[in-house]
N, C-alpha and C. Protein backbone atom coordinates (compact mmCIF):
# COMPACT_ATOMS: atom_id res chain seq x y z
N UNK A 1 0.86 -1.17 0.00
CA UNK A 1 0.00 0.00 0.00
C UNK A 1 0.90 1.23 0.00
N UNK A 2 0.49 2.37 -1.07
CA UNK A 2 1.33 3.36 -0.92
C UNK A 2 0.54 4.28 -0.31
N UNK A 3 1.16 5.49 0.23
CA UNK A 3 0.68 6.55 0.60
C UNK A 3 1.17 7.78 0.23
N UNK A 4 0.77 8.92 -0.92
CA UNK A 4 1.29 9.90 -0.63
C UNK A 4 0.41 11.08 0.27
N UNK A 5 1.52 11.81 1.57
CA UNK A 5 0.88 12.51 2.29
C UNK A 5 1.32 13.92 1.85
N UNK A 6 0.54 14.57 2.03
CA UNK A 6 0.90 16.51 1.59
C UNK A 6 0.00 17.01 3.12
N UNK A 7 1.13 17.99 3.21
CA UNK A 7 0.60 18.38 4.63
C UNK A 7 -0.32 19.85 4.13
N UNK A 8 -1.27 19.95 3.99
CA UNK A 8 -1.82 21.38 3.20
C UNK A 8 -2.45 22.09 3.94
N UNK A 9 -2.92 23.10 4.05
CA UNK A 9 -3.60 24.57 4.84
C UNK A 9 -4.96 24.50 4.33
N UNK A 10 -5.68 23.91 3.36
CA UNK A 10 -6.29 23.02 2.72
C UNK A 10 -6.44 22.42 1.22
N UNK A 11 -8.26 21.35 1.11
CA UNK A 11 -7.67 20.76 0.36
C UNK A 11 -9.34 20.47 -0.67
N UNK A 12 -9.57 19.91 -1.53
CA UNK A 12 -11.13 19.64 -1.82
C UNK A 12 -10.98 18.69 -2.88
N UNK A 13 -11.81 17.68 -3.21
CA UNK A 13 -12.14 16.92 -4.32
C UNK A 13 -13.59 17.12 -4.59
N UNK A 14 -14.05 17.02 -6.11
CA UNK A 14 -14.87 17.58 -6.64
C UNK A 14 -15.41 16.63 -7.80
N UNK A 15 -16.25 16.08 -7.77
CA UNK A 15 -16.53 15.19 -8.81
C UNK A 15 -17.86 15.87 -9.85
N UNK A 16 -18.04 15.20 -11.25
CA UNK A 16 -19.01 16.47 -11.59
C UNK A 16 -19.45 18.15 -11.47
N UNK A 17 -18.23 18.30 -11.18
CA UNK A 17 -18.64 20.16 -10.95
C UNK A 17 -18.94 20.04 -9.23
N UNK A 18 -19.55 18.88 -8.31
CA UNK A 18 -19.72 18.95 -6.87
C UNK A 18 -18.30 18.96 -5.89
N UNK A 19 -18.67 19.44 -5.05
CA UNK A 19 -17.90 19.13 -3.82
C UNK A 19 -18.53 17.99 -3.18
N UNK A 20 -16.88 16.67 -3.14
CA UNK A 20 -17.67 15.40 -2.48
C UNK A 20 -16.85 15.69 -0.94
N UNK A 21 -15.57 16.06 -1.23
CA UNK A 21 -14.92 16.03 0.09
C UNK A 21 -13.57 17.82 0.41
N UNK A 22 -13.65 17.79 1.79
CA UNK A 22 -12.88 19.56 1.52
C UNK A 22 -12.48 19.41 3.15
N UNK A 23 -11.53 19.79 3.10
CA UNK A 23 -10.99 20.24 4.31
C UNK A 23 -10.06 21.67 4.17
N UNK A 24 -9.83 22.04 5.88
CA UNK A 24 -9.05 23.01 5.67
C UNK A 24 -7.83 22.62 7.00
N UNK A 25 -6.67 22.67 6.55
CA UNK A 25 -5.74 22.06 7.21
C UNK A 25 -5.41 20.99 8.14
N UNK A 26 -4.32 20.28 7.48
CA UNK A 26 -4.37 18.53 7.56
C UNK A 26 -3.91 17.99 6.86
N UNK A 27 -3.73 16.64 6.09
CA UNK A 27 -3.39 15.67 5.12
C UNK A 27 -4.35 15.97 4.25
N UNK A 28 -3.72 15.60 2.88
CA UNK A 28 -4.43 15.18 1.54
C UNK A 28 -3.30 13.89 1.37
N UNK A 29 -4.17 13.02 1.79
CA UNK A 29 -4.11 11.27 1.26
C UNK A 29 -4.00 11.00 -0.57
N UNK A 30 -3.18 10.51 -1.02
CA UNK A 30 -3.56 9.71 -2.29
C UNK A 30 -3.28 8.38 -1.80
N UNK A 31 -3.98 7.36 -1.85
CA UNK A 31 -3.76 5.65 -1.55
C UNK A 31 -3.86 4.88 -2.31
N UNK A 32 -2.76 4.03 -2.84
CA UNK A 32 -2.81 2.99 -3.89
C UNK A 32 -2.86 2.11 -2.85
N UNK A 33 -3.51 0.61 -3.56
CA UNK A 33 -3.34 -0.65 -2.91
C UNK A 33 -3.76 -1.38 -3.82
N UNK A 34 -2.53 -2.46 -3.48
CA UNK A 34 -1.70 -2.97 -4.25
C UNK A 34 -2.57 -4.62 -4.26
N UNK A 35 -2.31 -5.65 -5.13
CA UNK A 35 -2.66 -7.27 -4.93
C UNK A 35 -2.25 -7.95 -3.59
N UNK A 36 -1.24 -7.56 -3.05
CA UNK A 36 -1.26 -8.44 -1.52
C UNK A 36 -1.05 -7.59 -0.31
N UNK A 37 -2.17 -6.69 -0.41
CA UNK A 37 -2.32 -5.90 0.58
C UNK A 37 -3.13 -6.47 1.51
N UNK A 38 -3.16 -5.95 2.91
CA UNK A 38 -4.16 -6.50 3.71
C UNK A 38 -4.30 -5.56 5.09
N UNK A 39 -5.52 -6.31 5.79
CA UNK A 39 -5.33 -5.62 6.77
C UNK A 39 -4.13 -5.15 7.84
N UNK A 40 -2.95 -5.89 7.55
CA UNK A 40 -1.61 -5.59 9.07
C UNK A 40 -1.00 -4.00 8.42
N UNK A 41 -1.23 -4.06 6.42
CA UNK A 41 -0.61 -3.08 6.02
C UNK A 41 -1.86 -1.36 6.40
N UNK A 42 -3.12 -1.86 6.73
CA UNK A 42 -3.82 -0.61 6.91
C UNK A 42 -3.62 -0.30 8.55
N UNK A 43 -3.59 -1.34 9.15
CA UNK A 43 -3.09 -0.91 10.54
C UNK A 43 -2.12 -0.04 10.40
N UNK A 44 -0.73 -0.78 10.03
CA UNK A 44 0.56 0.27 10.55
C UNK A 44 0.30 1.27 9.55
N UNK A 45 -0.14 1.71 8.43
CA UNK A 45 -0.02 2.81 7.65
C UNK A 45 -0.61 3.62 8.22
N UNK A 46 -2.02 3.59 8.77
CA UNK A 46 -3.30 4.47 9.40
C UNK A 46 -2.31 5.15 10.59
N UNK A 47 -1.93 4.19 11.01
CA UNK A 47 -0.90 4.86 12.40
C UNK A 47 0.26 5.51 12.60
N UNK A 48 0.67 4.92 11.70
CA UNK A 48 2.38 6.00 10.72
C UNK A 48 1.67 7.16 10.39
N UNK A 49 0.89 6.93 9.74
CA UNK A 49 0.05 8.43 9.09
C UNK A 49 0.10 9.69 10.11
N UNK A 50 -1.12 8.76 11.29
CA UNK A 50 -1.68 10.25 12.03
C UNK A 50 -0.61 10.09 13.50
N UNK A 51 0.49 9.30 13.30
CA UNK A 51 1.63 9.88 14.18
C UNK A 51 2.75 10.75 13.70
N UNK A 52 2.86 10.89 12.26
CA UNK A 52 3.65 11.60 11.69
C UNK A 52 3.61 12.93 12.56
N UNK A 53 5.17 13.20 12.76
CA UNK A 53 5.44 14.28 13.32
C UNK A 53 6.15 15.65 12.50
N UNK A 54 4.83 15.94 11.62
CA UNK A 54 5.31 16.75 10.57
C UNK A 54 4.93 18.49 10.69
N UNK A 55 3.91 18.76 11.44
CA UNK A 55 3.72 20.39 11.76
C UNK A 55 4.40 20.54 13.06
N UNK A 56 4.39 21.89 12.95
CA UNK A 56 5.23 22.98 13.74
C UNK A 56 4.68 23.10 14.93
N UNK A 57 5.70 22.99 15.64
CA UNK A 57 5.42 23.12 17.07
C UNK A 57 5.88 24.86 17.74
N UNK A 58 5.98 24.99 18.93
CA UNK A 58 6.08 26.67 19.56
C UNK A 58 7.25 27.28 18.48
N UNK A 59 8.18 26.04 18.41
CA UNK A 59 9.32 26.90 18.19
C UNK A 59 9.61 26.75 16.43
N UNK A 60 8.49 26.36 15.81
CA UNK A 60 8.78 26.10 14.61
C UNK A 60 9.44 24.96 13.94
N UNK A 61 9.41 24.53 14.84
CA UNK A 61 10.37 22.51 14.66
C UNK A 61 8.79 21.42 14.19
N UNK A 62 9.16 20.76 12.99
CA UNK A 62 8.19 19.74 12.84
C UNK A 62 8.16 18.67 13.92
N UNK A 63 7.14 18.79 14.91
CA UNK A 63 7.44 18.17 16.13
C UNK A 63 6.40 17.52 16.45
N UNK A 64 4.94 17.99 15.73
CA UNK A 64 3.40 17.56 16.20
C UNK A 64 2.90 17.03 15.19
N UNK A 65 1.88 15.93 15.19
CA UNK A 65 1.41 15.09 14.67
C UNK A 65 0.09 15.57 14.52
N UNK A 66 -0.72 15.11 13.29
CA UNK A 66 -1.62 15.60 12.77
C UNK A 66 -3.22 15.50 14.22
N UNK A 67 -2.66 14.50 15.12
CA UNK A 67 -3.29 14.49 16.31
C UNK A 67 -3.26 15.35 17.24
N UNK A 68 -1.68 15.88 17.04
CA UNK A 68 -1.89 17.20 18.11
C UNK A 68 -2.05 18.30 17.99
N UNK A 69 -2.86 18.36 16.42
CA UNK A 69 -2.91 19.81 16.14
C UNK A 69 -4.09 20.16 15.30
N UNK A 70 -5.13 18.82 15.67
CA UNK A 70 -6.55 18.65 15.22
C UNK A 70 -6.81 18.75 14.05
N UNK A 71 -5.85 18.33 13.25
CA UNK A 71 -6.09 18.36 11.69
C UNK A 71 -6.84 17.62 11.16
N UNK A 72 -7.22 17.67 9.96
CA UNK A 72 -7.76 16.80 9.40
C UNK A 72 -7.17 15.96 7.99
N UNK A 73 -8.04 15.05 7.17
CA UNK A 73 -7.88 14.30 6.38
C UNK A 73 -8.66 14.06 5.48
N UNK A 74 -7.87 14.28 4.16
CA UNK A 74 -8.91 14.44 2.85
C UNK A 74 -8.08 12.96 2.58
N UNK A 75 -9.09 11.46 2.12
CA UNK A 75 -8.63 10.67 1.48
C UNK A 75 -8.73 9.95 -0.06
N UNK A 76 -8.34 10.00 -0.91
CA UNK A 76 -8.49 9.75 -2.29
C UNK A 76 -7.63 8.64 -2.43
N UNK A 77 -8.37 7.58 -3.25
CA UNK A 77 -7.86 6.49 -4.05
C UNK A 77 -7.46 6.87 -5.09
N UNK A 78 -6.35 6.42 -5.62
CA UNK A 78 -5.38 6.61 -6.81
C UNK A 78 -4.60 5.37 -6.98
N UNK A 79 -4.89 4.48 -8.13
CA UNK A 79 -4.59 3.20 -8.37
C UNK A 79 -3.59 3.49 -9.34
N UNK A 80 -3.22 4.71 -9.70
CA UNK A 80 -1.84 4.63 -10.59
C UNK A 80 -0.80 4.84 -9.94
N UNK A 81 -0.97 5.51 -8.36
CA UNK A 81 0.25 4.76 -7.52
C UNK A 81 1.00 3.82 -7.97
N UNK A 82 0.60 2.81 -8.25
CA UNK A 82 1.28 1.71 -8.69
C UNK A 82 1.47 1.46 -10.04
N UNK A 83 1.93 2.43 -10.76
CA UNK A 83 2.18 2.26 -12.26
C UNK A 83 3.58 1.83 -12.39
N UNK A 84 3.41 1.02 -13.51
CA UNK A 84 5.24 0.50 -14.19
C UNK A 84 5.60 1.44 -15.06
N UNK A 85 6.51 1.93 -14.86
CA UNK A 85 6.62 2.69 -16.31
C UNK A 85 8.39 2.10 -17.24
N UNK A 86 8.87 0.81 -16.52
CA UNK A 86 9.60 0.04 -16.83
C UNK A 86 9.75 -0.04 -18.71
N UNK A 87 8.78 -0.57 -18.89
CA UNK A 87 8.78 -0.45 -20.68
C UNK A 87 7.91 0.20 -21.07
N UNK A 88 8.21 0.78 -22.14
CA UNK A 88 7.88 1.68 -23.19
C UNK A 88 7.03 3.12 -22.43
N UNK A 89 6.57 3.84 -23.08
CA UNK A 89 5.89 4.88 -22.57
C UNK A 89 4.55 4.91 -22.26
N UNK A 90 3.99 4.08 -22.08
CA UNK A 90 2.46 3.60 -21.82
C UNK A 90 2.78 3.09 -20.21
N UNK A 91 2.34 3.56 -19.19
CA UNK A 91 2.64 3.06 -17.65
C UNK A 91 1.37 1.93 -17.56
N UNK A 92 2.24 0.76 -17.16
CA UNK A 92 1.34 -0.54 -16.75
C UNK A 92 0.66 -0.51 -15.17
N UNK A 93 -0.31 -1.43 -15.28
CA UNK A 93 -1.24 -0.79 -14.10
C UNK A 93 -1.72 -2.20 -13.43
N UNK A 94 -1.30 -3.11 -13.72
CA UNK A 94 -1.02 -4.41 -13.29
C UNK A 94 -0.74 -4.42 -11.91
N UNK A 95 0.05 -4.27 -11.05
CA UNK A 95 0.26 -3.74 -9.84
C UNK A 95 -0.43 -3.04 -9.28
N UNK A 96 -1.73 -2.21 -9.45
CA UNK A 96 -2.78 -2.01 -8.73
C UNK A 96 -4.31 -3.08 -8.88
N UNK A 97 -4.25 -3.31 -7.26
CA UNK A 97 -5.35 -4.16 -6.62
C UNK A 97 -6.45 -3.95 -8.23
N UNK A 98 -7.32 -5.20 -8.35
CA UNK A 98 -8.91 -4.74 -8.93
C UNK A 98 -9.33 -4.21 -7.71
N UNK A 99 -11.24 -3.57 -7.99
CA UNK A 99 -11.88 -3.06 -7.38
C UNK A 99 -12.21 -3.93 -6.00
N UNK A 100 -12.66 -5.07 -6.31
CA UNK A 100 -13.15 -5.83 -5.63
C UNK A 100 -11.88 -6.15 -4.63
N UNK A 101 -10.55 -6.44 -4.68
CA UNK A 101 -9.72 -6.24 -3.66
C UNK A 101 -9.63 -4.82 -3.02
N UNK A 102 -9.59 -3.71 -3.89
CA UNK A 102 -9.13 -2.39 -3.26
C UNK A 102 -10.27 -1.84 -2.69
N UNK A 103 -11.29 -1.83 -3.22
CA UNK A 103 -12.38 -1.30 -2.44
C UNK A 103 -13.13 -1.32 -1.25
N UNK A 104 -12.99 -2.78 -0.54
CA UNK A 104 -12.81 -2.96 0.75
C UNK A 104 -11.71 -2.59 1.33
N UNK A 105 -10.28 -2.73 1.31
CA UNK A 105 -9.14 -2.02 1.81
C UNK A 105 -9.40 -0.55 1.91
N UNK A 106 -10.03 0.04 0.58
CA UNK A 106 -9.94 1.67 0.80
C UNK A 106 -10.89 1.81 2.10
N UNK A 107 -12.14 1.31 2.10
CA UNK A 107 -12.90 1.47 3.46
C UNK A 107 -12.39 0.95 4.49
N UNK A 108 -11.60 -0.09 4.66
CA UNK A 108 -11.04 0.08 6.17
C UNK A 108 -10.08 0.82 6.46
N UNK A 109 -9.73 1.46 5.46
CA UNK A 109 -8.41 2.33 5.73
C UNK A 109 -9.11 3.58 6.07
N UNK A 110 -10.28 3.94 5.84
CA UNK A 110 -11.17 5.12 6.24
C UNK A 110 -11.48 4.85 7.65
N UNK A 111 -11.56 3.82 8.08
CA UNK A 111 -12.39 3.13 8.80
C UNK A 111 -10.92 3.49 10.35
N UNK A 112 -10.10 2.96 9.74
CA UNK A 112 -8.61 3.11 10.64
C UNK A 112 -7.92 4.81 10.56
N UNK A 113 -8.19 5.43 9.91
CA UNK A 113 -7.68 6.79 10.05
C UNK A 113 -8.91 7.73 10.86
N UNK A 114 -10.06 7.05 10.54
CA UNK A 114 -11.03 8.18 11.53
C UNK A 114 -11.13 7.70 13.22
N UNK A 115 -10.66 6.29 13.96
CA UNK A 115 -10.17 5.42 14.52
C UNK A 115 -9.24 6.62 15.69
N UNK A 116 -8.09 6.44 14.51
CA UNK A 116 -6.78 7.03 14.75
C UNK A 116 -7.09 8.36 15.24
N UNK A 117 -7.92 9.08 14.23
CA UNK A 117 -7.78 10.01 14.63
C UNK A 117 -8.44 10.80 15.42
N UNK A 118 -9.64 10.44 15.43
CA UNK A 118 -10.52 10.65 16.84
C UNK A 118 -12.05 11.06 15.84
N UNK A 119 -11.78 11.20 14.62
CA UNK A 119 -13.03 11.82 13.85
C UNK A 119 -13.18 11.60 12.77
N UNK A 120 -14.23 12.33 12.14
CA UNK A 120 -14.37 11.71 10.49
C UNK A 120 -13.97 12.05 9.85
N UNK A 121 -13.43 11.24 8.56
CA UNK A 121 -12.66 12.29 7.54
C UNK A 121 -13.19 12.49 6.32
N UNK A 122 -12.62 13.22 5.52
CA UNK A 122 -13.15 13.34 3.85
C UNK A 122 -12.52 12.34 3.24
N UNK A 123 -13.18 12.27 1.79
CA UNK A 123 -12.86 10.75 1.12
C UNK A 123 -13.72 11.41 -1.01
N UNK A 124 -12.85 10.93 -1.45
CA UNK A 124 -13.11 11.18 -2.33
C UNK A 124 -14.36 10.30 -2.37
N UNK A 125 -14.07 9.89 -3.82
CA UNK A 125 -15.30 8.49 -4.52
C UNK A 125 -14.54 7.28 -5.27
N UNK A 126 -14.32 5.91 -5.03
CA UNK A 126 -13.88 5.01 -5.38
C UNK A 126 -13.78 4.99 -6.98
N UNK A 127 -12.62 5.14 -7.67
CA UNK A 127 -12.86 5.25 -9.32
C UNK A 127 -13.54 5.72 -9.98
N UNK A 128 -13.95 7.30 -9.45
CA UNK A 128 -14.95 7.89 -9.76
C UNK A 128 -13.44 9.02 -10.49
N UNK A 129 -14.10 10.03 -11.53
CA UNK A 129 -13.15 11.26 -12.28
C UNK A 129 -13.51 11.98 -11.37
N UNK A 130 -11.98 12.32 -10.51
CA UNK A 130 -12.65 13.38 -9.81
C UNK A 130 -10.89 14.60 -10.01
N UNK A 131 -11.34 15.68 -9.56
CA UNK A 131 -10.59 16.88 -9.61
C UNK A 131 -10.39 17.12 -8.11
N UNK A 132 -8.83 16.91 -8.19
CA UNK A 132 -8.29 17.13 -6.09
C UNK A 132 -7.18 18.68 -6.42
N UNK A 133 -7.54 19.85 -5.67
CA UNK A 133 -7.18 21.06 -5.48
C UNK A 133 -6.29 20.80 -4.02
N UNK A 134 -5.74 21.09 -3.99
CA UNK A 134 -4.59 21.82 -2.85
C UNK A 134 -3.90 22.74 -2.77
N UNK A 135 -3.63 23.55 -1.69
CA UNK A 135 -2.85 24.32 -1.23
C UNK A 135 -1.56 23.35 -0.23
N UNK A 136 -0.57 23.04 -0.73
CA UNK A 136 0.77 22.06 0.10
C UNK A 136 0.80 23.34 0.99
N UNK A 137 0.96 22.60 1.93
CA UNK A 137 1.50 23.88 2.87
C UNK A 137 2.99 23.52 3.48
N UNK A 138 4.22 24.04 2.96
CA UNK A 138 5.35 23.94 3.64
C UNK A 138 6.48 24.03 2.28
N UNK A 139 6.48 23.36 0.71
CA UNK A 139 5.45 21.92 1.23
C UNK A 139 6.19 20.55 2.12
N UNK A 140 5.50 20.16 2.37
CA UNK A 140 5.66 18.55 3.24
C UNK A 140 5.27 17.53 2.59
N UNK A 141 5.71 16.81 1.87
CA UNK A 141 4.85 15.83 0.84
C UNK A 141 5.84 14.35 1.40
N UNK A 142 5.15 13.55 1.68
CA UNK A 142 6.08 12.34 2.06
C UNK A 142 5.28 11.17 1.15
N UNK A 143 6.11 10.32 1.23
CA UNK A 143 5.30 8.96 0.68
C UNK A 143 5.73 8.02 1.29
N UNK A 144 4.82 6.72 1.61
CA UNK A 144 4.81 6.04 2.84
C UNK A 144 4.86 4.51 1.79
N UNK A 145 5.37 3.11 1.92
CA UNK A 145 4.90 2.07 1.39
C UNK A 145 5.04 1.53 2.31
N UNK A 146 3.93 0.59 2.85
CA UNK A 146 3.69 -0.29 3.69
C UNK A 146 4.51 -1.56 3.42
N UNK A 147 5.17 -1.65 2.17
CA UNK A 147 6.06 -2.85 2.02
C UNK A 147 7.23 -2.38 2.63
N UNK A 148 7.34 -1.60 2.61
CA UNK A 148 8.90 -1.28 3.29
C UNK A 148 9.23 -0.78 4.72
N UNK A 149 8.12 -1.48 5.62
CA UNK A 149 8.19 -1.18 6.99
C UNK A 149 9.23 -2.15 7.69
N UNK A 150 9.34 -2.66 7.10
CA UNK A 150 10.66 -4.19 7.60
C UNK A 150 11.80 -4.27 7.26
């Protein structure tokens, strides 16, 4: 499972011209998941996530975690996370989960970050065209793979 995190001042996804999901300062989530993902990888990711010690504390040191500073979380699925771009110029997409694997993972991973974090979060729409706006704030952009916790 990948994660890219952007720490932003805020953030919105928009499907059809609507607003489905919007926050204002916190994470903007993109989450790929992958064919042998599972639940041990949404545990430790959900928790790596909202322990990240990436905003500013008194003295301006990235010292506080998105918990201690009541942020929030915009989450979007993005299955080209996992693109090959190994041969030729066409990126292979083989390495991202089908629906029917990822789509339960994406909900418990909603399920484990609102958990984590004490509340509910935003969430795009499962393989839906949608348009994600941000403001990065810093920026702070990390990326997380749950394969490489070992």
């Amino acid at each position: 499972m990948i994660a890219v995190i952007q720490r932003v001042t805020q953030a919105k996804v928009e499907i059809e011209g609507e607003v489905k999901g919007q926050i204002d300062g916190g994470f903007l989530i993109l989450l790929g998941v992958t064919h042998d993902d599972n639940s041990s990888d949404i545990e430790w990711l959900s928790k790596k996530i909202t322990g990240l010690r990436v905003f500013s504390d008194e003295e301006g040191k990235m010292n506080r975690s998105i918990q201690d500073v009541e942020g929030n979380i915009l989450l979007i699925s993005q299955f080209t996370l996992h693109a090959s771009t190994k041969k030729g110029n066409r990126p292979s997409y083989i390495n991202a989960a089908p629906p029917k694997v990822a789509i339960p993972l994406y909900e418990e991973m909603i399920t484990a970050l609102e958990s984590n974090l004490g509340k509910k979060i935003e969430t795009g729409e499962f393989g839906a065209d949608m348009q994600v706006s941000l403001l990065n704030d810093g920026p702070v952009t990390i990326i997380i793979d749950s394969k490489d916790r070992k």
